[in-house]
Protein backbone atom coordinates (compact mmCIF):
# COMPACT_ATOMS: atom_id res chain seq x y z
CA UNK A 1 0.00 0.00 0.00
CA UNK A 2 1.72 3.39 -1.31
CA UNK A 3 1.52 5.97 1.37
CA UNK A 4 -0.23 9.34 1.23
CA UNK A 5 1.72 11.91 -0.82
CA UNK A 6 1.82 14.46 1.66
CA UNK A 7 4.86 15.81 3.28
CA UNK A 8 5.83 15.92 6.77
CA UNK A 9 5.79 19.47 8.31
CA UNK A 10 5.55 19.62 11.81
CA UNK A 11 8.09 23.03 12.71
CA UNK A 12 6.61 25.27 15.53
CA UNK A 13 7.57 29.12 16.24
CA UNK A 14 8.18 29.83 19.76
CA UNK A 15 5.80 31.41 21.66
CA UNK A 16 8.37 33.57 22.95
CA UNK A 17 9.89 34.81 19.89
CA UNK A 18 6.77 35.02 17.77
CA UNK A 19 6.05 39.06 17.57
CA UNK A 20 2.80 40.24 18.87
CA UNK A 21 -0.07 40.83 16.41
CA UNK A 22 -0.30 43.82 14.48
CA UNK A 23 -3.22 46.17 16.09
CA UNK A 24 -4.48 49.14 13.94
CA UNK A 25 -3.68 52.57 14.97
CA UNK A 26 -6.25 54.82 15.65
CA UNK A 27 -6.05 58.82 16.38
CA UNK A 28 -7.40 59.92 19.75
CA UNK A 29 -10.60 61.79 18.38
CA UNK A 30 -11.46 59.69 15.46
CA UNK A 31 -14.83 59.18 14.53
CA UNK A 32 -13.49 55.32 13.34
CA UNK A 33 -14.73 52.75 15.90
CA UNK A 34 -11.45 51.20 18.03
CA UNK A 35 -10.23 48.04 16.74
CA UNK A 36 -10.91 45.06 18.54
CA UNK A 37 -8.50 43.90 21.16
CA UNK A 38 -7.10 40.71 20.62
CA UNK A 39 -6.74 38.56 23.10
CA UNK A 40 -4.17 35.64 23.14
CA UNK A 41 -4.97 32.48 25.21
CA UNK A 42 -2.57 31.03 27.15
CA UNK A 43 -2.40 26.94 26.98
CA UNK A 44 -0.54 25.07 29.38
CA UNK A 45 0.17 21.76 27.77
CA UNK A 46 1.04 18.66 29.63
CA UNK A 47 3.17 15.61 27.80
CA UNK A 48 5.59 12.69 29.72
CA UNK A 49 4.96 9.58 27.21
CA UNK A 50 5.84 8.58 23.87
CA UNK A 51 2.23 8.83 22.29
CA UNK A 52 1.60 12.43 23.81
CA UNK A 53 4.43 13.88 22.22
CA UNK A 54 3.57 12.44 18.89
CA UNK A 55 -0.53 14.24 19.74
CA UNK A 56 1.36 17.14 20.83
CA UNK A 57 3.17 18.35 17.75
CA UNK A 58 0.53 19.17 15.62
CA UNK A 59 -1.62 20.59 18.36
CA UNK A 60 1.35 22.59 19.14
CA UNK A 61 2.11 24.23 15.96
CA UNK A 62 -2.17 25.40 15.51
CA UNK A 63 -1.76 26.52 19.53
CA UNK A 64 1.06 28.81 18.69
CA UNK A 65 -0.19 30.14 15.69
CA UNK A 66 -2.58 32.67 17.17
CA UNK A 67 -1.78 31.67 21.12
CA UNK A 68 0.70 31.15 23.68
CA UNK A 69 1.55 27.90 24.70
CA UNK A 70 3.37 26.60 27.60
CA UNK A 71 4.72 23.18 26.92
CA UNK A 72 5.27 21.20 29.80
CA UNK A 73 7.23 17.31 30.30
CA UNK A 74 6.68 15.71 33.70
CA UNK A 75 9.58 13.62 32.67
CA UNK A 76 7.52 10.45 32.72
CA UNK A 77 9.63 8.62 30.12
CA UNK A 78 12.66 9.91 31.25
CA UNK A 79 15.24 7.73 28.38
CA UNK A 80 16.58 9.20 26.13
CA UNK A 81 15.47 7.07 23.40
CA UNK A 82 12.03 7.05 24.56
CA UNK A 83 11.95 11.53 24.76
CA UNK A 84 14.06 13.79 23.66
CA UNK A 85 14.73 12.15 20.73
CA UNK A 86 10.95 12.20 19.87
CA UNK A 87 10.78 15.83 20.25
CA UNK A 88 14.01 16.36 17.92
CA UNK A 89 12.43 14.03 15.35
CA UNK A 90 8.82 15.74 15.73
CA UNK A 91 10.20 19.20 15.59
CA UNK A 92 8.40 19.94 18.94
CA UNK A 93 9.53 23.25 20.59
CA UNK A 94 12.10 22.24 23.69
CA UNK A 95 9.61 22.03 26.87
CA UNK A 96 9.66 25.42 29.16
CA UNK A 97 9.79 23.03 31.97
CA UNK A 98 11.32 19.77 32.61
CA UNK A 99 9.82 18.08 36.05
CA UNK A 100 12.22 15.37 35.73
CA UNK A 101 9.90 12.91 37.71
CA UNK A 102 10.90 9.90 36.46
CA UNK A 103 9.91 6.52 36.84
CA UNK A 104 8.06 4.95 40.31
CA UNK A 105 4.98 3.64 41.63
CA UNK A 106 1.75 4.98 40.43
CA UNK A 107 0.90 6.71 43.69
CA UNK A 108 4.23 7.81 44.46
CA UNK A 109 4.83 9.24 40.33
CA UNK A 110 1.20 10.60 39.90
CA UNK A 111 1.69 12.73 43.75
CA UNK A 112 5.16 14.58 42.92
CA UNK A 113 3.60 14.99 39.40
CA UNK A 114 0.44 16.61 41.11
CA UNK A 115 3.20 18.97 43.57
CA UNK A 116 5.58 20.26 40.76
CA UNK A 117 2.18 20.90 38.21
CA UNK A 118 0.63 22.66 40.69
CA UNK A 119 3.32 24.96 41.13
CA UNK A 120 3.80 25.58 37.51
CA UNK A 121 0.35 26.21 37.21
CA UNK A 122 0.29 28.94 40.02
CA UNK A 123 3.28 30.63 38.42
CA UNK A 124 2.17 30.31 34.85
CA UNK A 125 -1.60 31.08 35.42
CA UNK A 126 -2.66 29.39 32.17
CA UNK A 127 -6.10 29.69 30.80
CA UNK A 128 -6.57 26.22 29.73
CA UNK A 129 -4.29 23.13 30.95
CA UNK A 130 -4.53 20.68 27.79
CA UNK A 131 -3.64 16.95 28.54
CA UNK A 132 -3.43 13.63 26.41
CA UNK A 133 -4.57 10.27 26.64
CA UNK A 134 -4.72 8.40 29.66
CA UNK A 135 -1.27 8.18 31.43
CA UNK A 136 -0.28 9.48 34.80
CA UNK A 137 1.09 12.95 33.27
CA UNK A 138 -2.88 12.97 32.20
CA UNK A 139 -4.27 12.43 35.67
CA UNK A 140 -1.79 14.67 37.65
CA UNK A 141 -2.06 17.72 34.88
CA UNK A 142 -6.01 17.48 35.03
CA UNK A 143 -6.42 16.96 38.95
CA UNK A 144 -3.72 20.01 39.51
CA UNK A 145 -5.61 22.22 37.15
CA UNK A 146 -9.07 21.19 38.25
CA UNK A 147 -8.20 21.86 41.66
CA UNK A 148 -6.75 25.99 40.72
CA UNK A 149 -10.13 26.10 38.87
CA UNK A 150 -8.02 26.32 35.46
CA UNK A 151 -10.53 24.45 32.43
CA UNK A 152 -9.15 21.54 31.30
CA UNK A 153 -9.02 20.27 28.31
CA UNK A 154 -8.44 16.63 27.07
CA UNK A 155 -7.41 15.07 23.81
CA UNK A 156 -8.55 11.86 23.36
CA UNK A 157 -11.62 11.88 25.34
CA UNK A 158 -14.40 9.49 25.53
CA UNK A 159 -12.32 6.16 25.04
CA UNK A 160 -13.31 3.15 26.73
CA UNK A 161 -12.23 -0.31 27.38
CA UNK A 162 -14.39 -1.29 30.77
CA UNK A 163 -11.26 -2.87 32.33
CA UNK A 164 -10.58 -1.05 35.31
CA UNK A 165 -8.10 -3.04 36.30
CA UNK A 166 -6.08 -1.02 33.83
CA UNK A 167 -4.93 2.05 35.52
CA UNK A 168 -5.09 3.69 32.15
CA UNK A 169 -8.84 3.30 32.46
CA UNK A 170 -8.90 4.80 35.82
CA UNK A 171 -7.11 7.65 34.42
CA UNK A 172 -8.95 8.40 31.08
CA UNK A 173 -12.49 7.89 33.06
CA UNK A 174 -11.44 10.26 35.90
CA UNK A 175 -9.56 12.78 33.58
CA UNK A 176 -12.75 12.92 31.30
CA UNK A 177 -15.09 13.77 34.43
CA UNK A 178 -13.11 16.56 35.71
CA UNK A 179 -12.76 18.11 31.92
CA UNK A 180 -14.50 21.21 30.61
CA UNK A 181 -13.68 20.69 27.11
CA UNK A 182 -13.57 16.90 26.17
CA UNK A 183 -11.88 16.61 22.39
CA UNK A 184 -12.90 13.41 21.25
CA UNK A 185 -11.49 11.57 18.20
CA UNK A 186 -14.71 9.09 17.18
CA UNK A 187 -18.05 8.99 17.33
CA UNK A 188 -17.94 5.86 19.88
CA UNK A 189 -16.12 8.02 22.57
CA UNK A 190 -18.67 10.75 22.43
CA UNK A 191 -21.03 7.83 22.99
CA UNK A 192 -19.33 6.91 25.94
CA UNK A 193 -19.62 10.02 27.44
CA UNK A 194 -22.67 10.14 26.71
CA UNK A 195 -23.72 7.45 28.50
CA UNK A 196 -21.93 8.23 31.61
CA UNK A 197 -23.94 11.75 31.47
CA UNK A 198 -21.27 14.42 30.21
CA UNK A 199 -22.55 16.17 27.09
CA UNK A 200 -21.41 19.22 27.58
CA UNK A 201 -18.12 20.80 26.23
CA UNK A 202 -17.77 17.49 23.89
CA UNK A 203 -16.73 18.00 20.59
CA UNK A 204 -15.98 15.48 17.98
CA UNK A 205 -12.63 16.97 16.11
CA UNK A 206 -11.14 13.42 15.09
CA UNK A 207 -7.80 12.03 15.78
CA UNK A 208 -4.85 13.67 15.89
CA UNK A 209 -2.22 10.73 15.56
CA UNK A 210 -4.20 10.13 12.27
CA UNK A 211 -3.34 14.03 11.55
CA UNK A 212 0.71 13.11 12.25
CA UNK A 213 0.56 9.88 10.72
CA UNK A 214 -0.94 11.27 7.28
CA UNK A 215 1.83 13.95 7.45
CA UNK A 216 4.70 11.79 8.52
CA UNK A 217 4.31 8.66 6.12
CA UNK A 218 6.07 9.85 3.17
CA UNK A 219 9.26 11.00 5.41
CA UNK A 220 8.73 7.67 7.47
CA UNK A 221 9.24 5.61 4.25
CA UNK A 222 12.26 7.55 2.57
CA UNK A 223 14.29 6.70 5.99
CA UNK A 224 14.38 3.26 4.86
CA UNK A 225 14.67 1.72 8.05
CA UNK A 226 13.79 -1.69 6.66
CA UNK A 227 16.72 -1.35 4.97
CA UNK A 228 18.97 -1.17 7.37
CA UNK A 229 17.85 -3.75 9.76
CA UNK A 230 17.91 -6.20 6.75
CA UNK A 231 14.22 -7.60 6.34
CA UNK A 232 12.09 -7.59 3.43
CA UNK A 233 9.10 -5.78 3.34
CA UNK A 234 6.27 -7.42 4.31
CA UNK A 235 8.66 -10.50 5.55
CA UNK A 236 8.41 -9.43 9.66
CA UNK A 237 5.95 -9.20 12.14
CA UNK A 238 6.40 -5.56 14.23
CA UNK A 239 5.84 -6.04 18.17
CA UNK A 240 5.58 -3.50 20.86
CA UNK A 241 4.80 -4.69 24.37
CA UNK A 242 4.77 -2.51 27.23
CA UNK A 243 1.48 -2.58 29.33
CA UNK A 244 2.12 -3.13 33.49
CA UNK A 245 0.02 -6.41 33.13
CA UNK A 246 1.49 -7.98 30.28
CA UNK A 247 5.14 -6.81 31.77
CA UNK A 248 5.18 -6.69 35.30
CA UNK A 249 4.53 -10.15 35.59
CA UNK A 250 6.52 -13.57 34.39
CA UNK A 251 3.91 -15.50 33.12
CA UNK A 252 2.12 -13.23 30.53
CA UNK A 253 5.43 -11.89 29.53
CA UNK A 254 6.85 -15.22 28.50
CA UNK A 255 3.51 -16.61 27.25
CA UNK A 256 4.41 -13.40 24.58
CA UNK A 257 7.43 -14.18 23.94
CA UNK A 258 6.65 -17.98 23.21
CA UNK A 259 4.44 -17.29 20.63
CA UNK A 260 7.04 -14.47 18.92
CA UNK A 261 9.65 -17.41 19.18
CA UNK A 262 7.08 -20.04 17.54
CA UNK A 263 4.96 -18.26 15.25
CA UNK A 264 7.14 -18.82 11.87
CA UNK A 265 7.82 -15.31 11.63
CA UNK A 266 10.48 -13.00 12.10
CA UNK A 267 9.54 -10.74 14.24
CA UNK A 268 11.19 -7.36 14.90
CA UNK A 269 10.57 -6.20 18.65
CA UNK A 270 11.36 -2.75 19.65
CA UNK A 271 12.00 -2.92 23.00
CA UNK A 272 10.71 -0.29 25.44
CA UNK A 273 13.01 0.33 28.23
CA UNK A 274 10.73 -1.23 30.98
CA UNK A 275 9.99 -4.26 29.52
CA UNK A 276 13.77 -4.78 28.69
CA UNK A 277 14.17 -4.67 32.19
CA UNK A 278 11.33 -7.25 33.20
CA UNK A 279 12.81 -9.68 30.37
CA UNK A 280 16.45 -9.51 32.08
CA UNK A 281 14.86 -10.14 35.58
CA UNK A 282 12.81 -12.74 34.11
CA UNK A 283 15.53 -14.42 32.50
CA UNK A 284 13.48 -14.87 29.65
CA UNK A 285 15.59 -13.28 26.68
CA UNK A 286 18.00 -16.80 26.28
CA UNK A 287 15.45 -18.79 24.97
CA UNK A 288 14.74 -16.36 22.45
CA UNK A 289 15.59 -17.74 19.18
CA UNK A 290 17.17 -15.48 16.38
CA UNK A 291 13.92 -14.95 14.78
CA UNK A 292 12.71 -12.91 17.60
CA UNK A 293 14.98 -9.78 17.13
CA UNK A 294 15.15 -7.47 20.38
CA UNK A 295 16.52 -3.98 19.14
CA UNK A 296 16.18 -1.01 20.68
CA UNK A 297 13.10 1.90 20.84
CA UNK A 298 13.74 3.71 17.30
CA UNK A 299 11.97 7.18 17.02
CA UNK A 300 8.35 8.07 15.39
CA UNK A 301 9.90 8.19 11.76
CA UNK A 302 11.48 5.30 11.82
CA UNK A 303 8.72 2.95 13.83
CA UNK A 304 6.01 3.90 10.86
CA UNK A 305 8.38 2.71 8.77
CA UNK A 306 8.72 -0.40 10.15
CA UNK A 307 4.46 -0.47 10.79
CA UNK A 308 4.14 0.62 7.13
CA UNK A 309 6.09 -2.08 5.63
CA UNK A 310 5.35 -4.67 7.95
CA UNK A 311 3.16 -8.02 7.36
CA UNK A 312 1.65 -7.69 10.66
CA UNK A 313 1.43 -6.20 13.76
CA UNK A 314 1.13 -7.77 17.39
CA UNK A 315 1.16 -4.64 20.04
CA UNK A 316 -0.72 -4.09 23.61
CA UNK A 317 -0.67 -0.29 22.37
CA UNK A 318 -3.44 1.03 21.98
CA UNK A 319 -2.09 3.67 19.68
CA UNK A 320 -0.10 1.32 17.47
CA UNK A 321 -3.37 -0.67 17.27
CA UNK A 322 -4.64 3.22 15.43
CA UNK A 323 -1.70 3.45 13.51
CA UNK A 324 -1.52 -0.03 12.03
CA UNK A 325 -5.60 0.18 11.41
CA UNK A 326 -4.67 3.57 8.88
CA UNK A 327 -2.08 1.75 7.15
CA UNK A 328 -4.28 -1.10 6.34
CA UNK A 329 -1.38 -3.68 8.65
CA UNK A 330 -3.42 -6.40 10.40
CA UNK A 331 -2.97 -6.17 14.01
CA UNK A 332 -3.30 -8.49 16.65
CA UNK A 333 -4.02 -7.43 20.06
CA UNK A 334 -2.40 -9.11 23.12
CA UNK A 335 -5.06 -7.28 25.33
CA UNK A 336 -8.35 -8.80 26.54
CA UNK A 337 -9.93 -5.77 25.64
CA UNK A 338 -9.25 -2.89 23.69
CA UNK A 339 -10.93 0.98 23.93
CA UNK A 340 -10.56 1.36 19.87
CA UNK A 341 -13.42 -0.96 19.39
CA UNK A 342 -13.78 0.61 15.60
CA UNK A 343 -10.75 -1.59 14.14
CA UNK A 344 -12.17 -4.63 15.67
CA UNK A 345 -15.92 -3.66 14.28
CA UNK A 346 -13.92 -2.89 10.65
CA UNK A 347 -12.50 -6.43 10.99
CA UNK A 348 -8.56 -5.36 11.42
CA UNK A 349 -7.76 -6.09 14.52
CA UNK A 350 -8.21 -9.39 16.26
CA UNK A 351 -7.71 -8.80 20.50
CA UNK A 352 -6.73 -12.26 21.72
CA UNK A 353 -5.03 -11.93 24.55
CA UNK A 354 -1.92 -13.18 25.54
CA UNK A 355 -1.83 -17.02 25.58
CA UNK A 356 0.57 -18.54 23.61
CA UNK A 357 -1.34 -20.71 21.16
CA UNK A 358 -4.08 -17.43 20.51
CA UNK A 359 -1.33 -15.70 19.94
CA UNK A 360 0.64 -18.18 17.51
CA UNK A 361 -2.97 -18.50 15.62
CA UNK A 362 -3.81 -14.92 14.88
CA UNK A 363 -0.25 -14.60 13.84
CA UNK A 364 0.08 -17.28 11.78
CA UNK A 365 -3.99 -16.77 10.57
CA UNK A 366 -5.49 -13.26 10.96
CA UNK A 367 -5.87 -12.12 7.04
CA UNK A 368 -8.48 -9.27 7.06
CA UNK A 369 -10.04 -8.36 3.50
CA UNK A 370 -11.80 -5.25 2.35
CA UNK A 371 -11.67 -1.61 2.74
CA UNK A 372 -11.76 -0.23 5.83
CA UNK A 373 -15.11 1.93 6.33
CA UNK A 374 -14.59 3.43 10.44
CA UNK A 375 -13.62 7.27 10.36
CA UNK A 376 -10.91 8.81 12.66
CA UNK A 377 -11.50 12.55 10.79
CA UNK A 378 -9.73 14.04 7.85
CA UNK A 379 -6.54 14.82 8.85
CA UNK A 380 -7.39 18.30 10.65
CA UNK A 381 -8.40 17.37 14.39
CA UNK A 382 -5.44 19.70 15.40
CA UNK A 383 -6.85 22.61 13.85
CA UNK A 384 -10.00 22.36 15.75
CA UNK A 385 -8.70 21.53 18.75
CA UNK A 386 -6.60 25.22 18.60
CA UNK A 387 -9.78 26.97 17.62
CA UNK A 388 -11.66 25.82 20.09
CA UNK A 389 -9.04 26.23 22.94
CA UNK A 390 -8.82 29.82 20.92
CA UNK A 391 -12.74 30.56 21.72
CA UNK A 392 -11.80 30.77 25.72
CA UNK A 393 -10.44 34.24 25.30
């Protein structure tokens, strides 16, 4: 499948350095009404993971357009290869702060989150705090500014998987209560909200990883990361696990990495820096044969790449499971559940779980057919996520 012909552009002025709008001069006792005063809103935006500063960048750019934006990292993913290098890639203005929080338990990472926001916030006195998704950088950034009284607003809204014994549940269910302006990317999420009684200040804008992945293909591809790993296209499977309950864990983690080492495929597994970790303590990574091919997390470019060109997918993301459902990759879920129910509806995406011989089958059989009919907007959620954030002033 050829990727869209559109280039990736995703350079952002500083808010800093951008000069102030031109206002029209007017003499003291001129009969000409005054010109309007224009007012610029000021965003505080809140990233610390990998898919947030791939939502950001594009969000960013509209924001400072017209607005000032205060770009904040809470220093969730605190590699290297997991951060900075994604806002290099992305072309996403340096962050005005750094919280440096790094990794820790989810009470213990979500509190000093919640103490260094806070104080931000009070310093900063946004108009809007604008979070993503449904990590703990989303929680802390939406309890800190709900408790100052600051709107907040959330990309991403409205998605459900009805396991709350994922603490990204917890989060995206609790961040979506205590928003004012809920930015939702299908028609299912505003649904959801729906049915759990917020209606007002949703908007449906669409998706804005489907905005970044439209823009980005065509540079993806001419990186030729296949290439330089070796493989053929369409001749690997592309894996991402990272979730706490597929990691944290022996058995589910080795149950994965069974049915990578039986499956008949090569499969080329990116390895986030967590997981690496769980694999070493588990002892798990010498009965890996050479098919199974551990390499280390590669930035946004050069993982749609890999997605683009791959036969399959098998992920626990739930936004690779996006990104492999726009490409037309078939992807097979190692969740029980997943809250992008539209790619399972359209037939791409098969969620089995993470026992071995599920995993081995979907692999070895999952071959979806057709075109692929679900909507995730038209490339412009960003836009209208800037304008409406614009309408606070």
């Amino acid at each position: 499948m050829d990727p869209p012909e559109i280039n990736v552009s995703i350079s952002v002025p500083s808010a800093r350095t951008r000069p102030p709008l031109p206002l029209l001069s007017v003499p003291e006792h001129s009969l000409l009404p005054a010109p309007p005063v224009l007012t610029v809103v000021k965003v505080a935006s809140v990233v610390g993971a990998r898919p947030q500063f791939i939502k950001a960048a594009p969000v960013s750019r509209e924001i400072r357009k017209h607005n000032h934006e205060v770009l904040i990292h809470t220093g969730q993913h605190y590699d290297e290869g997991m951060s900075d290098v994604f806002f290099r890639v992305l072309d996403i203005p340096a962050p005005d702060y750094n919280l440096e929080v790094g990794s820790a338990g989810h009470g213990r990472q979500t509190g000093e989150m919640l103490i260094k926001l806070e104080d931000v916030f009070l310093k900063e006195t946004p108009d809007a705090v604008l979070v993503y998704g449904d990590t703990n950088s989303t929680l802390a950034g939406a309890l800190a500014a709900a408790k100052l009284h600051i709107p907040v607003g959330h990309v991403e809204a409205g998605l459900r998987s009805f396991n709350r014994a994922m603490p990204e549940e917890l989060n995206r269910v609790t961040t979506d209560h205590l928003s004012a302006i809920l930015f939702c990317p299908t028609e299912t999420a505003v649904d959801n909200l729906k049915r759990e009684g917020i209606e007002k200040g949703v908007h449906l804008v669409g998706d804005v990883m489907y905005d970044v992945a439209l823009a980005s293909a065509q540079e993806a591809m001419k990186r030729g990361v296949v290439r330089r790993l070796g493989l053929e296209p369409k001749g690997y499977v592309l894996a991402t696990v990272h979730r706490p309950g597929n990691v944290d864990e022996r058995e589910p983690l080795a149950s994965i990495l069974k049915a990578f080492a039986e499956c008949g495929e090569t499969v080329v597994f990116p390895v986030h820096p967590r997981t690496r970790k769980m694999i070493t303590k588990f002892g798990l990574e010498a009965h890996l044969p050479v098919t199974v091919r551990l390499v280390d997390p590669v930035d946004y470019l050069d993982f749609l790449g890999l997605l683009i060109e791959a036969k399959k997918v098998a992920t626990d993301s739930g936004g690779v499971q996006k990104e492999a459902y726009f490409f037309g990759v078939p992807c097979v879920t190692l969740r029980d559940e997943t809250e992008w129910i539209e790619t399972v509806e359209d037939g791409w995406n098969a969620v089995v779980g993470t026992d071995t011989e599920d995993v081995v089958h979907a692999i070895r059989n999952f071959n979806p057919q057709g075109t692929k009919a679900k909507s995730f907007g038209d490339g412009h959620a960003a836009e209208r996520i800037a304008k409406l954030l614009g309408g606070l002033a």
